[in-house]
N, C-alpha and C. Protein backbone atom coordinates (compact mmCIF):
# COMPACT_ATOMS: atom_id res chain seq x y z
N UNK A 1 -27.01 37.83 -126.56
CA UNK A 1 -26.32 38.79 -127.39
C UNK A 1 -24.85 38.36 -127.53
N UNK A 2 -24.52 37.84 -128.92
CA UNK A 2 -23.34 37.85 -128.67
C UNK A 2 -21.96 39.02 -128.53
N UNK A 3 -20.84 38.65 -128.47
CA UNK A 3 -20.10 39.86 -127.96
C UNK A 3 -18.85 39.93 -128.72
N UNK A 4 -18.54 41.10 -128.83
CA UNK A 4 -17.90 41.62 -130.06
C UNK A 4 -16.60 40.12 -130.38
N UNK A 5 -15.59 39.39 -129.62
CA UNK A 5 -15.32 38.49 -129.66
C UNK A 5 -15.86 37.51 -130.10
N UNK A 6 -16.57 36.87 -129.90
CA UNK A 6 -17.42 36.08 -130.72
C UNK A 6 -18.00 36.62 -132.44
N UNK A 7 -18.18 37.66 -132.23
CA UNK A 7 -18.71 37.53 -133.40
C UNK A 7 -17.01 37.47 -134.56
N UNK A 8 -15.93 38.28 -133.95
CA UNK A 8 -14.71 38.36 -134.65
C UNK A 8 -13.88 36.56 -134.62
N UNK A 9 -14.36 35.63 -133.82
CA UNK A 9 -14.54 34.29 -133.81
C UNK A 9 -15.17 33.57 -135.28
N UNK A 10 -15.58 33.89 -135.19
CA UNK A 10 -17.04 33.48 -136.25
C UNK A 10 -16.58 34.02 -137.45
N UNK A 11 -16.35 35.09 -137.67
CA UNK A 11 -16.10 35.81 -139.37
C UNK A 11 -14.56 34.98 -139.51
N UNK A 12 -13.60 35.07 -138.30
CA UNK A 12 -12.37 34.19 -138.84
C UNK A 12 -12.85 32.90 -139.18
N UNK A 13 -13.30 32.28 -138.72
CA UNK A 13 -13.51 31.01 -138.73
C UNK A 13 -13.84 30.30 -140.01
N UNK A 14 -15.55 31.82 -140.71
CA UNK A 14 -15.83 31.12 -141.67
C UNK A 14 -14.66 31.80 -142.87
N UNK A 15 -13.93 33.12 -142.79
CA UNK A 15 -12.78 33.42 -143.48
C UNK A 15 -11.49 32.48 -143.58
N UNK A 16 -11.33 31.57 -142.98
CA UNK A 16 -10.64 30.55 -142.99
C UNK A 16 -10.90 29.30 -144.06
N UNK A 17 -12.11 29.16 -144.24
CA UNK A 17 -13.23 28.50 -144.52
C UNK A 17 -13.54 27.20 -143.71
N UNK A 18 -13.47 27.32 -142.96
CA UNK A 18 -13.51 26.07 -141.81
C UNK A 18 -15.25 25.97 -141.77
N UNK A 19 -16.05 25.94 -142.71
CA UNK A 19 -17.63 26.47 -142.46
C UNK A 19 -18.40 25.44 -142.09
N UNK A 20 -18.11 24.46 -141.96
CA UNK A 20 -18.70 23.54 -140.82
C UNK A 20 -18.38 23.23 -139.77
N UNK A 21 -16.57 23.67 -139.17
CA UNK A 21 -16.73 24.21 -138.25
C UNK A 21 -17.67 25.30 -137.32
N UNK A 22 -17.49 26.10 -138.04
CA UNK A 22 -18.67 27.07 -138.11
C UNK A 22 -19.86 27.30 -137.37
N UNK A 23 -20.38 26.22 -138.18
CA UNK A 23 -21.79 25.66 -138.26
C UNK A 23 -22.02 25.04 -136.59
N UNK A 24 -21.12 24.43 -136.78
CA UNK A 24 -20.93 23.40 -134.99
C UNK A 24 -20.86 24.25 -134.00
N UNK A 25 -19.96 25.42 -134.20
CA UNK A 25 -19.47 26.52 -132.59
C UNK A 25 -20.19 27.56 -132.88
N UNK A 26 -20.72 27.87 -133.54
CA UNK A 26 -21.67 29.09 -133.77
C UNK A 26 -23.44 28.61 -133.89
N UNK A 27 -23.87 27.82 -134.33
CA UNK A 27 -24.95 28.10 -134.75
C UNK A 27 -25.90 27.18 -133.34
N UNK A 28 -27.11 27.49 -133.02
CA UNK A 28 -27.91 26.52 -131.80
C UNK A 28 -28.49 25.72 -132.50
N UNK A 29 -28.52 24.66 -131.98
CA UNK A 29 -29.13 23.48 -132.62
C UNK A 29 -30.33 22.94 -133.30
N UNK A 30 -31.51 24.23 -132.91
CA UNK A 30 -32.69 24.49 -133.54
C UNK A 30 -32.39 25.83 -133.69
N UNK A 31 -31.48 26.18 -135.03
CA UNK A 31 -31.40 27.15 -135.62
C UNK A 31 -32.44 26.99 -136.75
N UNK A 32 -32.55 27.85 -137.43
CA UNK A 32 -33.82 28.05 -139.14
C UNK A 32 -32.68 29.08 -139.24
N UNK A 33 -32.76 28.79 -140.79
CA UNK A 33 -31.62 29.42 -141.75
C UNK A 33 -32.82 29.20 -143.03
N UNK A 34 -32.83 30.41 -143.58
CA UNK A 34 -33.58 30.74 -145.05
C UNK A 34 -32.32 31.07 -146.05
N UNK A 35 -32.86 30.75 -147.57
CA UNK A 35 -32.11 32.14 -148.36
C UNK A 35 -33.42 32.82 -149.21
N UNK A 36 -33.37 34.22 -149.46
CA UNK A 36 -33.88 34.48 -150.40
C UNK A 36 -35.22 34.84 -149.71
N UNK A 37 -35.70 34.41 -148.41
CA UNK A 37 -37.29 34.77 -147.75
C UNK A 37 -37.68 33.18 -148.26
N UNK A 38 -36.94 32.65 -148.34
CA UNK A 38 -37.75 31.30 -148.68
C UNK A 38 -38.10 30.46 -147.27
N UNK A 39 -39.00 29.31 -147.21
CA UNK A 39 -38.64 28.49 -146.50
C UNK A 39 -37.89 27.81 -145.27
N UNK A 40 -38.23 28.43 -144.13
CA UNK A 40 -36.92 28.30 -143.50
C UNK A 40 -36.38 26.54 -143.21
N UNK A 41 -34.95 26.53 -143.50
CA UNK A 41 -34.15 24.90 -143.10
C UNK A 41 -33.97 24.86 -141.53
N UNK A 42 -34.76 23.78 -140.73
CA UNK A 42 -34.63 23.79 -139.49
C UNK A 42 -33.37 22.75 -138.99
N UNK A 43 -32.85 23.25 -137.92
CA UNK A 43 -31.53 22.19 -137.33
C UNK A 43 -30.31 22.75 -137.84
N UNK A 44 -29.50 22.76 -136.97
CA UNK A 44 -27.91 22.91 -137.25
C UNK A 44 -27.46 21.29 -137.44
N UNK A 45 -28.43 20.14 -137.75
CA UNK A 45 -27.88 18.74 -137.85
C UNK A 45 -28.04 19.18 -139.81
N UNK A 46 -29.04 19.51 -140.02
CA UNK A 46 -29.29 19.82 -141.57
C UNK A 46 -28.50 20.46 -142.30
N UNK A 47 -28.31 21.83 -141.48
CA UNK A 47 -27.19 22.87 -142.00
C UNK A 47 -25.78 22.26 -142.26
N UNK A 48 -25.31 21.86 -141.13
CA UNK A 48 -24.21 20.73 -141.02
C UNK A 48 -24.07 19.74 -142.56
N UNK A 49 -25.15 19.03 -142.64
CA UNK A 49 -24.92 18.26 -143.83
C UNK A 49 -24.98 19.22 -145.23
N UNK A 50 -25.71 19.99 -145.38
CA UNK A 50 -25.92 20.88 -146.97
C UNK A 50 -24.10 22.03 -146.88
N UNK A 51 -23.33 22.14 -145.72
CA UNK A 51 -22.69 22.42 -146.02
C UNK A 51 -21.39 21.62 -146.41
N UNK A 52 -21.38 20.46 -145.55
CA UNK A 52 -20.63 19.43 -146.25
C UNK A 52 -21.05 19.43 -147.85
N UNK A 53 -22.01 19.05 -147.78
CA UNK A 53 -22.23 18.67 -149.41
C UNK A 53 -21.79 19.69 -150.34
N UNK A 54 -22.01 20.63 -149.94
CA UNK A 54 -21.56 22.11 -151.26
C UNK A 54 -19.91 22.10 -150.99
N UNK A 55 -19.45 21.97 -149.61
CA UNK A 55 -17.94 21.51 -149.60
C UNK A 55 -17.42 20.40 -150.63
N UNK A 56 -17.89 19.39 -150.17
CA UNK A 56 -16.86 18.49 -150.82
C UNK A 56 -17.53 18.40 -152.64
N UNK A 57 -18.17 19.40 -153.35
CA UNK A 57 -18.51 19.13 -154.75
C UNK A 57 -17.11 20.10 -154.87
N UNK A 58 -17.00 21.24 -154.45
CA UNK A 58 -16.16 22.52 -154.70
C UNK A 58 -14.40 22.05 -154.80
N UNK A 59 -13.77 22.31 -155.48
CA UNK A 59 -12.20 21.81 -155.74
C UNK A 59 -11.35 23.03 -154.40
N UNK A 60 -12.60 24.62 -154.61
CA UNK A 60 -11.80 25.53 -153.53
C UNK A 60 -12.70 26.43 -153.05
N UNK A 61 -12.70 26.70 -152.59
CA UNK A 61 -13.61 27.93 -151.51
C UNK A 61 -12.42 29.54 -151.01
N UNK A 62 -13.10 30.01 -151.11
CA UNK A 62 -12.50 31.63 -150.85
C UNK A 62 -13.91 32.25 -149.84
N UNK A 63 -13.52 32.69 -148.98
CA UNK A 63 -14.41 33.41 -148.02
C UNK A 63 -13.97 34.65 -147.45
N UNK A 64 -15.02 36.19 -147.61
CA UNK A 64 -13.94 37.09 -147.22
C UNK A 64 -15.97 37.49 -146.65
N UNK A 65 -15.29 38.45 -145.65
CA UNK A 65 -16.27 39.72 -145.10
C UNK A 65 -16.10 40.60 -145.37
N UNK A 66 -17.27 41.57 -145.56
CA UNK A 66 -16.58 43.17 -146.19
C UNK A 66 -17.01 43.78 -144.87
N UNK A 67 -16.22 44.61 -144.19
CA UNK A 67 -16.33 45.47 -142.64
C UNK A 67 -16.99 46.52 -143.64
N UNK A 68 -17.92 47.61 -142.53
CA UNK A 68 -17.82 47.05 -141.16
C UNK A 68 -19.04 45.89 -141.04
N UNK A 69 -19.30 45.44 -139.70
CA UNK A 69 -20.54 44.28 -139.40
C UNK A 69 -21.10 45.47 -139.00
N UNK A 70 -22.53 45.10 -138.67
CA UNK A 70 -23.65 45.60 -138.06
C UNK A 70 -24.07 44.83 -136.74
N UNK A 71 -23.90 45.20 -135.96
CA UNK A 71 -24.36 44.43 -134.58
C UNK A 71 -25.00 45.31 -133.19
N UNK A 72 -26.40 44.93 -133.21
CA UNK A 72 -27.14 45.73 -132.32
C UNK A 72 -28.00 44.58 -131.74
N UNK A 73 -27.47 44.28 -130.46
CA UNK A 73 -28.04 43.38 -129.53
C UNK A 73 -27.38 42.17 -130.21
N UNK A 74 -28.86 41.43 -130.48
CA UNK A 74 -28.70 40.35 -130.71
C UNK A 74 -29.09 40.54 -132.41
N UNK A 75 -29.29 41.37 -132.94
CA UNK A 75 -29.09 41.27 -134.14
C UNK A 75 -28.16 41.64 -135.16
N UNK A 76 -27.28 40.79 -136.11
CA UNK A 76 -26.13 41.46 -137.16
C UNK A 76 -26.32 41.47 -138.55
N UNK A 77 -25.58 42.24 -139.00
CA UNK A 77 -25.49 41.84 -140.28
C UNK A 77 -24.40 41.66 -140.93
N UNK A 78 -24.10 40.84 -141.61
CA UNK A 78 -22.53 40.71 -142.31
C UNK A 78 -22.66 40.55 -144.05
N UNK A 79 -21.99 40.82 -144.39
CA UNK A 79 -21.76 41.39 -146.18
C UNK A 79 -20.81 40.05 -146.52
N UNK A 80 -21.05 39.26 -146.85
CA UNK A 80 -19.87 38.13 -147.49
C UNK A 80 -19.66 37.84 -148.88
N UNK A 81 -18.41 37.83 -148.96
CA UNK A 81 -18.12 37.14 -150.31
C UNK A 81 -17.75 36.12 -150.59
N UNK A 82 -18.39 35.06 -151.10
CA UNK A 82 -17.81 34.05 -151.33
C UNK A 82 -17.55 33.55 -153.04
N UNK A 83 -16.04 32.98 -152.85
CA UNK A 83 -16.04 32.04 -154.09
C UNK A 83 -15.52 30.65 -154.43
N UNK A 84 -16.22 30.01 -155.49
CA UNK A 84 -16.42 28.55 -155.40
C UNK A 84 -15.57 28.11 -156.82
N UNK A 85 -14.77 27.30 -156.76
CA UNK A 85 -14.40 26.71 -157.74
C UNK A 85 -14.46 25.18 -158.25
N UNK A 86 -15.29 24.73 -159.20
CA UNK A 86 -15.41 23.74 -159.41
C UNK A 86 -14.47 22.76 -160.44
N UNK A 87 -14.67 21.55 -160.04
CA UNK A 87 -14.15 20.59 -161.16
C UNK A 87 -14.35 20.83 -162.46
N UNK A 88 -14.90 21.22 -162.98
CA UNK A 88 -15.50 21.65 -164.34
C UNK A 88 -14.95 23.14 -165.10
N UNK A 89 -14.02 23.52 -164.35
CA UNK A 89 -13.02 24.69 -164.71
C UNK A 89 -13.87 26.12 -164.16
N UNK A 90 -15.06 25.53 -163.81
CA UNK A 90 -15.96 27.28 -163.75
C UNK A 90 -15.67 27.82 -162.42
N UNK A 91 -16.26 28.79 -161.86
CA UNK A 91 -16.00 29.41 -160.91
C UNK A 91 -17.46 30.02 -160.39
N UNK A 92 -17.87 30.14 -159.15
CA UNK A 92 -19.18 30.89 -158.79
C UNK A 92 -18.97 32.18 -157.85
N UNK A 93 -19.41 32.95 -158.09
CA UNK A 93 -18.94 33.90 -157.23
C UNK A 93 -20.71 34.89 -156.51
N UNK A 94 -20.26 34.82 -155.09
CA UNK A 94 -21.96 34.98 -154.20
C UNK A 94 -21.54 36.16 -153.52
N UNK A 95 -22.25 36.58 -153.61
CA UNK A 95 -22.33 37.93 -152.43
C UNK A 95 -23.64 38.16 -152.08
N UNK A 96 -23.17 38.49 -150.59
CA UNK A 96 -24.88 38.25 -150.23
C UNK A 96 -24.61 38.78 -148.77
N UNK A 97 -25.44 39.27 -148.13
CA UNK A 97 -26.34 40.09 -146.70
C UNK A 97 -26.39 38.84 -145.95
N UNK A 98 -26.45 38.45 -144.85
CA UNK A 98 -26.61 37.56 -143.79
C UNK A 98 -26.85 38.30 -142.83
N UNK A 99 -28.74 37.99 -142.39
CA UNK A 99 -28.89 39.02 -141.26
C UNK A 99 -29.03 38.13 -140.23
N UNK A 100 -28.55 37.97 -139.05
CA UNK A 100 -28.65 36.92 -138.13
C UNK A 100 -29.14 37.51 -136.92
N UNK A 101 -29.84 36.47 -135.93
CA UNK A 101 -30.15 36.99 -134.64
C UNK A 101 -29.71 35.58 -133.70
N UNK A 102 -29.42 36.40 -132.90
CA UNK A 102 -28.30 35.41 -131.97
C UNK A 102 -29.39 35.53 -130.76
N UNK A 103 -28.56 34.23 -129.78
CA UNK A 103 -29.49 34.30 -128.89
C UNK A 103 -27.78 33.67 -127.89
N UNK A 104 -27.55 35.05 -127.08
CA UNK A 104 -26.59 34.41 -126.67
C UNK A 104 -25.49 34.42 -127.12
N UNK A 105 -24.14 33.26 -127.45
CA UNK A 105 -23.38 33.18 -128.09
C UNK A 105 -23.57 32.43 -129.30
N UNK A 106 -24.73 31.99 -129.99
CA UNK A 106 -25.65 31.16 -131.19
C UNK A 106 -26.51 31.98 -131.82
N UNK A 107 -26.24 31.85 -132.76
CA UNK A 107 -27.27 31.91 -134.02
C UNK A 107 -28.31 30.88 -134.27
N UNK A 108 -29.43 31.80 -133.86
CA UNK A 108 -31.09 31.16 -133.78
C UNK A 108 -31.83 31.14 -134.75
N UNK A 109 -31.05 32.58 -136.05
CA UNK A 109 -31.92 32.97 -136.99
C UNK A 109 -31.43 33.36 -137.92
N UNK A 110 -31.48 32.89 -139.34
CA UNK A 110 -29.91 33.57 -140.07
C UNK A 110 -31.08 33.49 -141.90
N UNK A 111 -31.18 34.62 -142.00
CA UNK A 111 -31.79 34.60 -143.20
C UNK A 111 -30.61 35.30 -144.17
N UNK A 112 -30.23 34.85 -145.57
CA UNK A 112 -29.30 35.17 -146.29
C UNK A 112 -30.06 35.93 -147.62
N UNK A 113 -29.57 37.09 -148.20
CA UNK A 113 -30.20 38.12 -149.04
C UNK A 113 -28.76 37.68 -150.23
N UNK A 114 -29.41 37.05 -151.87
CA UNK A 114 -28.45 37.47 -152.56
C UNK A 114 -29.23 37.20 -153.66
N UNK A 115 -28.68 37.94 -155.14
CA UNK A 115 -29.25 37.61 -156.20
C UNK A 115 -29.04 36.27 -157.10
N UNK A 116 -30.21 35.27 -157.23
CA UNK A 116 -29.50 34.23 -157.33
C UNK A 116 -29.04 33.87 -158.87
N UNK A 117 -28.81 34.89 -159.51
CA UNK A 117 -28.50 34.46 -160.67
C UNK A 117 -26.50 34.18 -160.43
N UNK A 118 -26.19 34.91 -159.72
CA UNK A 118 -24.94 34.86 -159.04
C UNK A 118 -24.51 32.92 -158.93
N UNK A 119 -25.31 32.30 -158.67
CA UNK A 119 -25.26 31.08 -158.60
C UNK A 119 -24.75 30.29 -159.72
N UNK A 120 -25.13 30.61 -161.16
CA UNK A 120 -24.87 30.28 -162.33
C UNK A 120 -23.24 30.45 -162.39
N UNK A 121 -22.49 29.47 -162.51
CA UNK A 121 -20.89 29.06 -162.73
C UNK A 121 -20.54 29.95 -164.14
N UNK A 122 -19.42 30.07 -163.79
CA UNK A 122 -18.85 31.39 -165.14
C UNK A 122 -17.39 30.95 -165.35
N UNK A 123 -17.51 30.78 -166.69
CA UNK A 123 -15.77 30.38 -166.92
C UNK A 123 -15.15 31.02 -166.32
N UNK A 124 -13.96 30.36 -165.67
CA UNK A 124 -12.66 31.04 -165.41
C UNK A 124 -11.67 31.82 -166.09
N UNK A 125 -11.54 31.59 -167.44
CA UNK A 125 -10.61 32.02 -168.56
C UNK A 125 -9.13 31.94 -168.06
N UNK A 126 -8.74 33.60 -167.98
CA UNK A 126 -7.30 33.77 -167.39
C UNK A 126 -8.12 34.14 -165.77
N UNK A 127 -8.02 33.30 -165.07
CA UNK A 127 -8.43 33.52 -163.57
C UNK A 127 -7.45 34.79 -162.66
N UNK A 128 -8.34 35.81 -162.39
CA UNK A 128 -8.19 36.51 -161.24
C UNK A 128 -8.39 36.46 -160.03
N UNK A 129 -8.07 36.77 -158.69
CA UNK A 129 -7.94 36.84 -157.49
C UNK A 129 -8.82 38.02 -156.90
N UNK A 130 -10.01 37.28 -157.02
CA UNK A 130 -11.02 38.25 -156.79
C UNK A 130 -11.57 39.09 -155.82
N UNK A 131 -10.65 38.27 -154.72
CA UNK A 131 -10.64 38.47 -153.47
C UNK A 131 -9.02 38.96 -152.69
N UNK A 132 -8.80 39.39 -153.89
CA UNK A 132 -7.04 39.67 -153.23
C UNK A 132 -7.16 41.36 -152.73
């Protein structure tokens, strides 16, 4: 179970966007991570690389949590917002449920809830601070 520290570890961390940091001090090494009820991705060696990769396409990243979390035992839930800005002038903007189960101070189990049309890049125009 992790403990209220840790988990306020973890939301700075990925609010920072340090998210492969992240990935390394938070997650166990035979973690499974789904999105959507799909498929689960096994390894924090895998996770590690698909988040590099969505890193370095992105020009900027914005990461916020919406309080409160949900945390009972070893299970949480966190509300995130994220947004992505690409080379291509567009912008993506995700929001999505992350229900995780920890084992310990690690995340063993992390299935992510969002609608994926959210995924589809949307001009920027006169850009707002969507997260301010």
């Amino acid at each position: 179970m992790p403990t209220k520290e840790t988990l306020h570890r973890f939301i700075a961390r990925v609010e920072s966007n340090a998210h492969v940091e992240a990935v390394q001090e938070f997650y166990a090494a035979d973690c499974a991570l789904r999105e959507n009820q799909s498929e689960p991705r096994r390894g924090r060696d895998l996770q590690l690389a698909r988040e590099r990769a969505l890193l370095g396409r992105a020009l900027a990243v914005r990461s916020r949590c919406i309080l409160p979390i949900f945390h009972a035992g070893d299970d949480v839930a966190i509300r995130w917002i994220f947004e992505f800005d690409w080379p291509d002038g567009t912008m993506t903007r995700l929001e999505e449920i992350a229900l995780q189960r920890w084992g310990g101070e690690r995340i063993v189990d992390e299935t992510f809830f969002y609608d994926p049309q959210q995924q589809v890049p949307k001009a920027t125009g006169a850009k707002e601070a969507l997260l301010a």
